[in-house]
C-alpha atoms as a PDB file:
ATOM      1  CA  UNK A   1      17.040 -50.810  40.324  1.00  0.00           C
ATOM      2  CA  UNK A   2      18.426 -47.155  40.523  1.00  0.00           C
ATOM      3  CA  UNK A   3      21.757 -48.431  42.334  1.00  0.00           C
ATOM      4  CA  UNK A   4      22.136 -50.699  39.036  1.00  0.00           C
ATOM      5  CA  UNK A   5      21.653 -48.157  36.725  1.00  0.00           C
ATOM      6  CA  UNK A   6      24.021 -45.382  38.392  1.00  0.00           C
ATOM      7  CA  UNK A   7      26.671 -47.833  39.789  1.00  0.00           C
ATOM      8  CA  UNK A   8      30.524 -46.791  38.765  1.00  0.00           C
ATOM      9  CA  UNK A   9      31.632 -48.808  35.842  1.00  0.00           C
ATOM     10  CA  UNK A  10      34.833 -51.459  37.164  1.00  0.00           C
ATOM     11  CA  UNK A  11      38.369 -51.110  36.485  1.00  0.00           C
ATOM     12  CA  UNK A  12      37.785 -54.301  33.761  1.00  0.00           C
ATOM     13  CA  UNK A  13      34.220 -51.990  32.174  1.00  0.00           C
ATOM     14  CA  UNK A  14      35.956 -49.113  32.226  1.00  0.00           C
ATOM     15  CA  UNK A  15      39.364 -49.978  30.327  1.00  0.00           C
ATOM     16  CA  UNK A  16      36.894 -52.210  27.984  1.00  0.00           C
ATOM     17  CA  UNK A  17      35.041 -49.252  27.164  1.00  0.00           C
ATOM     18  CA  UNK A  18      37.556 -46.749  27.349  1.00  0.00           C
ATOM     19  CA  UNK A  19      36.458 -44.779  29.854  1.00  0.00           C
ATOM     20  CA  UNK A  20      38.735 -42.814  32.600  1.00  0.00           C
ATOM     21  CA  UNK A  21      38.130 -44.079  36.012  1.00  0.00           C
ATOM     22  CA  UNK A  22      38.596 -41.927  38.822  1.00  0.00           C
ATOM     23  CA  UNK A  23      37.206 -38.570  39.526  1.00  0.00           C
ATOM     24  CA  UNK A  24      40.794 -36.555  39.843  1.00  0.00           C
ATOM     25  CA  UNK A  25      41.236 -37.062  36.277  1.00  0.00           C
ATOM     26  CA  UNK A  26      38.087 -35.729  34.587  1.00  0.00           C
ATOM     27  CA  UNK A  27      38.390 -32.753  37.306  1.00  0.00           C
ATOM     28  CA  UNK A  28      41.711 -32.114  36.192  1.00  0.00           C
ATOM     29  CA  UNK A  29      40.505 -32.498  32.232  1.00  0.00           C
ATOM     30  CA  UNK A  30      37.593 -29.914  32.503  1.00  0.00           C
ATOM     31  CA  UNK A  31      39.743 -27.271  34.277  1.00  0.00           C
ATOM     32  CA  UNK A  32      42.383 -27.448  31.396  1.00  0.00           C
ATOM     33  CA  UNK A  33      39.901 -27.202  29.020  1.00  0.00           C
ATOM     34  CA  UNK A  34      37.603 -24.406  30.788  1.00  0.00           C
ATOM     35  CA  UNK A  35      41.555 -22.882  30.912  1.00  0.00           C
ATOM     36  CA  UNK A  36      42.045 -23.105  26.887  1.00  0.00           C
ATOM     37  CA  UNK A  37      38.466 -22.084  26.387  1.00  0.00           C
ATOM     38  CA  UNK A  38      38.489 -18.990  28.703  1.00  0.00           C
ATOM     39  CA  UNK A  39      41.843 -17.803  29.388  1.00  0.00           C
ATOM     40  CA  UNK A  40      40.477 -14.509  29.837  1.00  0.00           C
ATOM     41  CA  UNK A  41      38.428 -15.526  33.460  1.00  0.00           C
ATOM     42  CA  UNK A  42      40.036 -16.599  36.461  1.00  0.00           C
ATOM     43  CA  UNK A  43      39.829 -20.303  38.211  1.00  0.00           C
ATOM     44  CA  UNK A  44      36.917 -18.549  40.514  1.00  0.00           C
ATOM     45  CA  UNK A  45      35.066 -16.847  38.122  1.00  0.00           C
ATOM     46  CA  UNK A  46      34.484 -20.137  36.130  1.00  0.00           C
ATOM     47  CA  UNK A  47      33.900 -22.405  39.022  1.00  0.00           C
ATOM     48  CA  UNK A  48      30.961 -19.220  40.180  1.00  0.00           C
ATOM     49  CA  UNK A  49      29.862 -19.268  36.778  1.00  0.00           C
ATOM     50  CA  UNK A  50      29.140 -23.134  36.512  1.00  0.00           C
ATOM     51  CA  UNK A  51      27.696 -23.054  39.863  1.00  0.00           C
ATOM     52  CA  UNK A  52      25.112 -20.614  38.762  1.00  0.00           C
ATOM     53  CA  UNK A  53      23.754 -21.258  35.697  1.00  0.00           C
ATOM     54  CA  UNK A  54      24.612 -23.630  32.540  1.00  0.00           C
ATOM     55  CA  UNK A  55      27.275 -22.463  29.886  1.00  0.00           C
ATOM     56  CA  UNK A  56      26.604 -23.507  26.257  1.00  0.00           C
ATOM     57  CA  UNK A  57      29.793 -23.993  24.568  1.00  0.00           C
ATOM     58  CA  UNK A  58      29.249 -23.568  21.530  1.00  0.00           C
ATOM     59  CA  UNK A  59      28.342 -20.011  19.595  1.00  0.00           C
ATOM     60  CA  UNK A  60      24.886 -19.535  18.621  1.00  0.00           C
ATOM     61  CA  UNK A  61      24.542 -16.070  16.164  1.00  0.00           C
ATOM     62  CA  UNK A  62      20.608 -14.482  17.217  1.00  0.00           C
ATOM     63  CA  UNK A  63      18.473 -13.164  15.019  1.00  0.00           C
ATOM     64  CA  UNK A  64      18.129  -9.681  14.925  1.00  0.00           C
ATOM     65  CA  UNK A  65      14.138  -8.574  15.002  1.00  0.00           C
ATOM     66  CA  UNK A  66      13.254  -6.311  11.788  1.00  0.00           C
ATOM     67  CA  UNK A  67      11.865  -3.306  13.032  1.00  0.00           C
ATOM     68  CA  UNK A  68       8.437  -2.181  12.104  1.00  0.00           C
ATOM     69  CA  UNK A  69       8.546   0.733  10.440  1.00  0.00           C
ATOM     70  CA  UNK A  70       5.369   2.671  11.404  1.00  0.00           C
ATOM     71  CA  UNK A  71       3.657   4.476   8.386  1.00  0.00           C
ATOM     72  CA  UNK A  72       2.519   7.983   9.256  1.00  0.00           C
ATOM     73  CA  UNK A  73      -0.903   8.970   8.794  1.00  0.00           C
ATOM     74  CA  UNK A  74      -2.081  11.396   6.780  1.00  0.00           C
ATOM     75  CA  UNK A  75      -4.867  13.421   8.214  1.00  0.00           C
ATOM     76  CA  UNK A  76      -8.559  12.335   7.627  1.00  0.00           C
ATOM     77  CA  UNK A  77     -11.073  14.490   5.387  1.00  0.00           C
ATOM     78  CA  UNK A  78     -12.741  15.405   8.244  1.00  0.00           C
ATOM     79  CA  UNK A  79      -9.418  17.283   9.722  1.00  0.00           C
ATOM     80  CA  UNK A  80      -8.729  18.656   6.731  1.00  0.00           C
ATOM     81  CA  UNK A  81     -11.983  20.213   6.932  1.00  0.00           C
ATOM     82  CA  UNK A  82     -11.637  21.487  10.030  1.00  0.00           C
ATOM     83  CA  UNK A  83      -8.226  22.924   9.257  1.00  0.00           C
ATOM     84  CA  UNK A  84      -9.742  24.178   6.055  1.00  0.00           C
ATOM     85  CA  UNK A  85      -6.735  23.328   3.975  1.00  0.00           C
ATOM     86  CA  UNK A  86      -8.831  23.377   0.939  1.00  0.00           C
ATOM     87  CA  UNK A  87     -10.688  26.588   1.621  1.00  0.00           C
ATOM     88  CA  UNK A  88      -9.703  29.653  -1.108  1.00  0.00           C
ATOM     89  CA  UNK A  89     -10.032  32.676   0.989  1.00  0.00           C
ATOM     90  CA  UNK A  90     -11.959  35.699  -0.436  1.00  0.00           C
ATOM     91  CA  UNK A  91      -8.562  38.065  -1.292  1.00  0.00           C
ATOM     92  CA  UNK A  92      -7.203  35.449  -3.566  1.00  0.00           C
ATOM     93  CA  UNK A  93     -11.065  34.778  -5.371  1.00  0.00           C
ATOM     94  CA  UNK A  94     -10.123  36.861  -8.224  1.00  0.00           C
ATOM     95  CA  UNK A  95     -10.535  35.262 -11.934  1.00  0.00           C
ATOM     96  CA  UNK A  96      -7.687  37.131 -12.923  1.00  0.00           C
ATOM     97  CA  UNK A  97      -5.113  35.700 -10.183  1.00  0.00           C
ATOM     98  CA  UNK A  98      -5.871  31.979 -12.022  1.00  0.00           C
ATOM     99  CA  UNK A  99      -5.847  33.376 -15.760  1.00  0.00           C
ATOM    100  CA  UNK A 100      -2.020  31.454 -15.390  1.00  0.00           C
ATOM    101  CA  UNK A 101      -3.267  28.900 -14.565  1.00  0.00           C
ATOM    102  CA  UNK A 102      -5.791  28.165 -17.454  1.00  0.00           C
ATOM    103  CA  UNK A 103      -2.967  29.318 -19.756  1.00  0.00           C
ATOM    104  CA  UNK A 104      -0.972  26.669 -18.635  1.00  0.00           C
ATOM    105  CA  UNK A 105      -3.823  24.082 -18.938  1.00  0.00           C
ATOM    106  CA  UNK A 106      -3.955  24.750 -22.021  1.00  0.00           C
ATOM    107  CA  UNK A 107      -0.367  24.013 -23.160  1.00  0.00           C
ATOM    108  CA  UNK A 108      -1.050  20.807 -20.950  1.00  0.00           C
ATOM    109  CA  UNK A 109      -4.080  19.866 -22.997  1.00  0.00           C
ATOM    110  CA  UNK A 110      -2.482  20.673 -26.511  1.00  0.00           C
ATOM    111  CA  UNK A 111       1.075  18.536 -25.488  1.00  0.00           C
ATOM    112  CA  UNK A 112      -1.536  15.703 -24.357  1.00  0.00           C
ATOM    113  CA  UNK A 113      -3.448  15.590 -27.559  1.00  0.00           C
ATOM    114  CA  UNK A 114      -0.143  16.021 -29.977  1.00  0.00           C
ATOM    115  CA  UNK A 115      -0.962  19.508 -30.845  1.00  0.00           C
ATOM    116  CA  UNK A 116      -4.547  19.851 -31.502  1.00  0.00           C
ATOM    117  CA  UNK A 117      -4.378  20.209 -35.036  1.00  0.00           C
ATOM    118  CA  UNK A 118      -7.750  21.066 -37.315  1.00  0.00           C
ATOM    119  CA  UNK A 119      -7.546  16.869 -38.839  1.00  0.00           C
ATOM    120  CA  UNK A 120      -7.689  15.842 -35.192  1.00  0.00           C
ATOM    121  CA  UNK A 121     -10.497  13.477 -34.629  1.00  0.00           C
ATOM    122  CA  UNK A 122     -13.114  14.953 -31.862  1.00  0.00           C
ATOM    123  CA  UNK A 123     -13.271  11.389 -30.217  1.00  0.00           C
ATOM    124  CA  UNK A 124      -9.849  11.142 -29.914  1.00  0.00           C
ATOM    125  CA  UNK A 125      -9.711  14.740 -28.130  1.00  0.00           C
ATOM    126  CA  UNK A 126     -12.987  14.006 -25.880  1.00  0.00           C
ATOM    127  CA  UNK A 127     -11.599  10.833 -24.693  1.00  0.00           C
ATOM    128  CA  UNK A 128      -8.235  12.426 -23.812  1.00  0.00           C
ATOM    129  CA  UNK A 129     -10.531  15.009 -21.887  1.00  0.00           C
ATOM    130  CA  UNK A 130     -11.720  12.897 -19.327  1.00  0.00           C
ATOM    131  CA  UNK A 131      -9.284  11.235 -18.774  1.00  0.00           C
ATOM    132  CA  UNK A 132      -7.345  14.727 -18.187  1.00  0.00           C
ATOM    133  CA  UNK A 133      -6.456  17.045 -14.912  1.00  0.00           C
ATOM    134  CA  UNK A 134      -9.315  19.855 -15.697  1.00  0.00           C
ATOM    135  CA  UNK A 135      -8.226  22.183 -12.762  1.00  0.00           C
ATOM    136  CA  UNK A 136      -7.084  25.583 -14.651  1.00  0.00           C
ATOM    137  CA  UNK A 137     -10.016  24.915 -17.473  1.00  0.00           C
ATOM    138  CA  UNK A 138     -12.814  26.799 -18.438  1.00  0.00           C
ATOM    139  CA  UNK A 139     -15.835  25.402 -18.224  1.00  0.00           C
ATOM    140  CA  UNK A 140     -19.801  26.166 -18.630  1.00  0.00           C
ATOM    141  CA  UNK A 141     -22.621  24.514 -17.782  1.00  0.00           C
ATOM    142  CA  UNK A 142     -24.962  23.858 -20.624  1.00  0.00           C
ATOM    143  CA  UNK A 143     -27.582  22.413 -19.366  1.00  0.00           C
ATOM    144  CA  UNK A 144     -29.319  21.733 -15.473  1.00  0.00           C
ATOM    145  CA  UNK A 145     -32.444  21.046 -13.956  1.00  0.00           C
ATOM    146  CA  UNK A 146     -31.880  23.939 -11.811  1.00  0.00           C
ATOM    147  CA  UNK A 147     -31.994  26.657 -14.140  1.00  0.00           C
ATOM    148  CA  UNK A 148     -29.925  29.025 -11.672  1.00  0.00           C
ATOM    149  CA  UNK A 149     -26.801  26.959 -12.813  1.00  0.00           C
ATOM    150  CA  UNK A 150     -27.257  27.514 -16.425  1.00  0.00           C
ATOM    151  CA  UNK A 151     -24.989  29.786 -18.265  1.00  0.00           C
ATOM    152  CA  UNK A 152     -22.817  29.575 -15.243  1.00  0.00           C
ATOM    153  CA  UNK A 153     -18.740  30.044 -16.878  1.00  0.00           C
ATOM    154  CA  UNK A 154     -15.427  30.167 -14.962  1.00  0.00           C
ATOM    155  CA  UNK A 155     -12.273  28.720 -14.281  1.00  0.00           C
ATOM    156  CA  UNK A 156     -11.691  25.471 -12.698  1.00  0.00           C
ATOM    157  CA  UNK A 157     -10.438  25.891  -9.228  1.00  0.00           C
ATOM    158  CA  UNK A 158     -11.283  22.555  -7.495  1.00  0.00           C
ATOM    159  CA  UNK A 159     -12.607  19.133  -8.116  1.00  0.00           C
ATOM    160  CA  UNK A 160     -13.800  16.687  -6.153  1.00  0.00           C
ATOM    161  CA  UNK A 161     -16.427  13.409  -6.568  1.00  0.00           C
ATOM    162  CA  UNK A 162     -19.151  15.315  -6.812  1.00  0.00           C
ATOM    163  CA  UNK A 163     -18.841  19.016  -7.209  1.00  0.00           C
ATOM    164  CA  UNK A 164     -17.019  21.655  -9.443  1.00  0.00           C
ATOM    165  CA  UNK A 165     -15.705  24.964  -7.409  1.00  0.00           C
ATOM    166  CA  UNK A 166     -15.145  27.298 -10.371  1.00  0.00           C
ATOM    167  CA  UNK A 167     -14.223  31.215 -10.691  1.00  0.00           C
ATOM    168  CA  UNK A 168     -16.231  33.535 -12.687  1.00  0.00           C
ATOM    169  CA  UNK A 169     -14.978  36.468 -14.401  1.00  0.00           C
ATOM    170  CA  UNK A 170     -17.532  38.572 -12.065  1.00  0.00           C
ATOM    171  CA  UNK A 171     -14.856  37.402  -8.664  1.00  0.00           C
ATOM    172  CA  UNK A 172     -17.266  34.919  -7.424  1.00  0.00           C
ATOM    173  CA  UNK A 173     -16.522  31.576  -5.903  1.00  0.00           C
ATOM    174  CA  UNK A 174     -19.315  29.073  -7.355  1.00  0.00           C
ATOM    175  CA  UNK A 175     -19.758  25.426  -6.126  1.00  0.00           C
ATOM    176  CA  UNK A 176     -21.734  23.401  -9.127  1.00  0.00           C
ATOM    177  CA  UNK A 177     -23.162  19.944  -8.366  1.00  0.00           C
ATOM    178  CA  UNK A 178     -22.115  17.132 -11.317  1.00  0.00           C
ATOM    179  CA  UNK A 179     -25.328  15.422 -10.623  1.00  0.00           C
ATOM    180  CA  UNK A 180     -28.372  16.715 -13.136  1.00  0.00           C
ATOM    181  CA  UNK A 181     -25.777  19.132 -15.329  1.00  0.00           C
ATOM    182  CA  UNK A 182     -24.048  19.291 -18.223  1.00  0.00           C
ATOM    183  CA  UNK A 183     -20.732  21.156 -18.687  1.00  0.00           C
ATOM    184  CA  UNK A 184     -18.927  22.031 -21.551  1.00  0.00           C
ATOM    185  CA  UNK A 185     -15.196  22.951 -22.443  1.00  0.00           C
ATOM    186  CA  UNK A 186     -13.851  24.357 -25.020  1.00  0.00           C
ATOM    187  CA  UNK A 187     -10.086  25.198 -26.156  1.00  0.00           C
ATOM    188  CA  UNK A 188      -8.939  25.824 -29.960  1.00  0.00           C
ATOM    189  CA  UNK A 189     -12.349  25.486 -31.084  1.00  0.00           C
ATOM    190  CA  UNK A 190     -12.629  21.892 -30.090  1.00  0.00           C
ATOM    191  CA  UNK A 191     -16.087  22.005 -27.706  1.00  0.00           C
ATOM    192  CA  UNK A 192     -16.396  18.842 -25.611  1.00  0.00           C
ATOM    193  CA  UNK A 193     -19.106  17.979 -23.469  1.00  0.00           C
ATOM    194  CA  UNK A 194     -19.068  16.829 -19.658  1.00  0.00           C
ATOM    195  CA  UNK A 195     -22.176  14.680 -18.413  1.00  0.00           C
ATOM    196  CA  UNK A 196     -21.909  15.015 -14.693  1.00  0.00           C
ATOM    197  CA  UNK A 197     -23.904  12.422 -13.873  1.00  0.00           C
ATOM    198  CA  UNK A 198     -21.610   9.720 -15.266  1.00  0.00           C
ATOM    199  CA  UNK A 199     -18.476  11.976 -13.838  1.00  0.00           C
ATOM    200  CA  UNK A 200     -18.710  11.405 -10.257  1.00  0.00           C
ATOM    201  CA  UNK A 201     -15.274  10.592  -9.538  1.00  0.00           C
ATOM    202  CA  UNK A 202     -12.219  11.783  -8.058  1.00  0.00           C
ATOM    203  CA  UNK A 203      -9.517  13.443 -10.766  1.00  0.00           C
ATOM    204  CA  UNK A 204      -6.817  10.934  -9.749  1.00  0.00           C
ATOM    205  CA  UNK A 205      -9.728   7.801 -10.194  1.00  0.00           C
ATOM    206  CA  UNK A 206     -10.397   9.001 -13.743  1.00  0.00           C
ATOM    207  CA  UNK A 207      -7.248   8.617 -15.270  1.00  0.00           C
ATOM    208  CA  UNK A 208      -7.935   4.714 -15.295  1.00  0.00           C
ATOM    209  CA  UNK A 209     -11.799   4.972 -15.604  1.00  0.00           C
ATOM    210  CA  UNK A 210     -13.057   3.452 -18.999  1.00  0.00           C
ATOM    211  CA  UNK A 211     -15.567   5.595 -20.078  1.00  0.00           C
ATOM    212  CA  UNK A 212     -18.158   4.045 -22.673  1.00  0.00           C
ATOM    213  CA  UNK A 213     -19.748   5.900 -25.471  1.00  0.00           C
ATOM    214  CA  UNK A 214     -23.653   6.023 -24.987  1.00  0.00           C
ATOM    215  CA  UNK A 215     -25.978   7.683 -27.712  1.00  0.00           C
ATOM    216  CA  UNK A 216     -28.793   9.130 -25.216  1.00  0.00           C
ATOM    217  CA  UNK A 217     -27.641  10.094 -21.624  1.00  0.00           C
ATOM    218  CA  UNK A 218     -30.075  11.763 -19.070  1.00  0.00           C
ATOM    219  CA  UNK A 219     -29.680  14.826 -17.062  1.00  0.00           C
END
């Protein structure tokens, strides 16, 4: 059956089909074409090429792989801690080294709330308030169940989820709890008031916190 299959056509097959017959001829094709195609390489270099390995003709264009690009990490809370990044030494706790700073809260709060006239609505001004960056304020806390707090004033130094680090006029660092307190700031006469029990949250995570107006809210 395979002798069948793989016998050479006849003179009569092959001119009917129009196929060359005889081996001398195709030989003498491919070299004039592998000639035209590569003048470049010599006779040897092509025969050593086909001999080795199979040549694709035709010009395929490859992909190029997109690089990942790798994101660098930032360093996690608890390095930052350790590096104390955060950490006001005790030459710079002085209340009046951050007075600056509370005056330019101020012209912050005013541009926020168009001015701060005496017609400006209270609601309008506590909503813009926490909603606000608070770090350069001056704030007081009202009201706590541990009495120690109370009467506490300063200015706003740091902020985080669930603790105020404020100055006091007396050069001393305090850290306040939000939980169980109530603060209170006040600037142009407008006082507003800070439940920090329903302000646990980050400064940057406030800005798109809806906060909802509740008549009675416990310490």
């Amino acid at each position: 059956m395979k002798s069948v299959i793989y016998r050479a056509f006849s003179q009569k097959e092959a001119k009917e089909y129009d196929v060359q017959h005889g081996g001398k001829q195709a030989e003498a094709f491919v070299r004039a074409f592998l000639k035209r195609s590569m003048p470049h390489m010599s006779q040897q270099a092509c025969e050593d090429q086909l001999q080795r390995k199979a040549v694709v003709l035709e010009y395929f264009t490859r992909r190029k792989r997109k690089e990942k690009k790798k994101k660098s990490k930032g360093l996690s809370a608890r390095q930052r801690r350790d590096l104390q990044l955060f950490d006001i030494k005790p030459e710079q706790q002085r209340y009046s080294l951050f007075l600056p700073l509370h005056e330019l809260w101020k012209q912050y709060i005013r541009d926020l709330c168009n001015g701060l006239k005496p017609d400006t609505q209270p609601q309008m001004i506590q909503a813009k308030l926490l909603k606000a960056d608070l770090h350069g304020a001056i704030i007081s806390v009202t009201k706590s169940k541990c009495p120690s707090y109370v009467g506490v004033t300063g200015i706003l130094l740091q902020e985080t989820k669930h603790v105020f680090k404020i100055i006091t006029k007396e050069d001393r660092l305090k850290v306040i709890p939000k939980v169980n307190c109530v603060f209170t700031v006040e600037i142009d006469d407008f006082v507003s008031y800070i439940y920090g029990s329903k302000f646990q949250l980050r400064s940057s995570e406030r800005s798109a916190k809806k906060f909802k107006a509740k008549g009675i809210i416990d310490l």
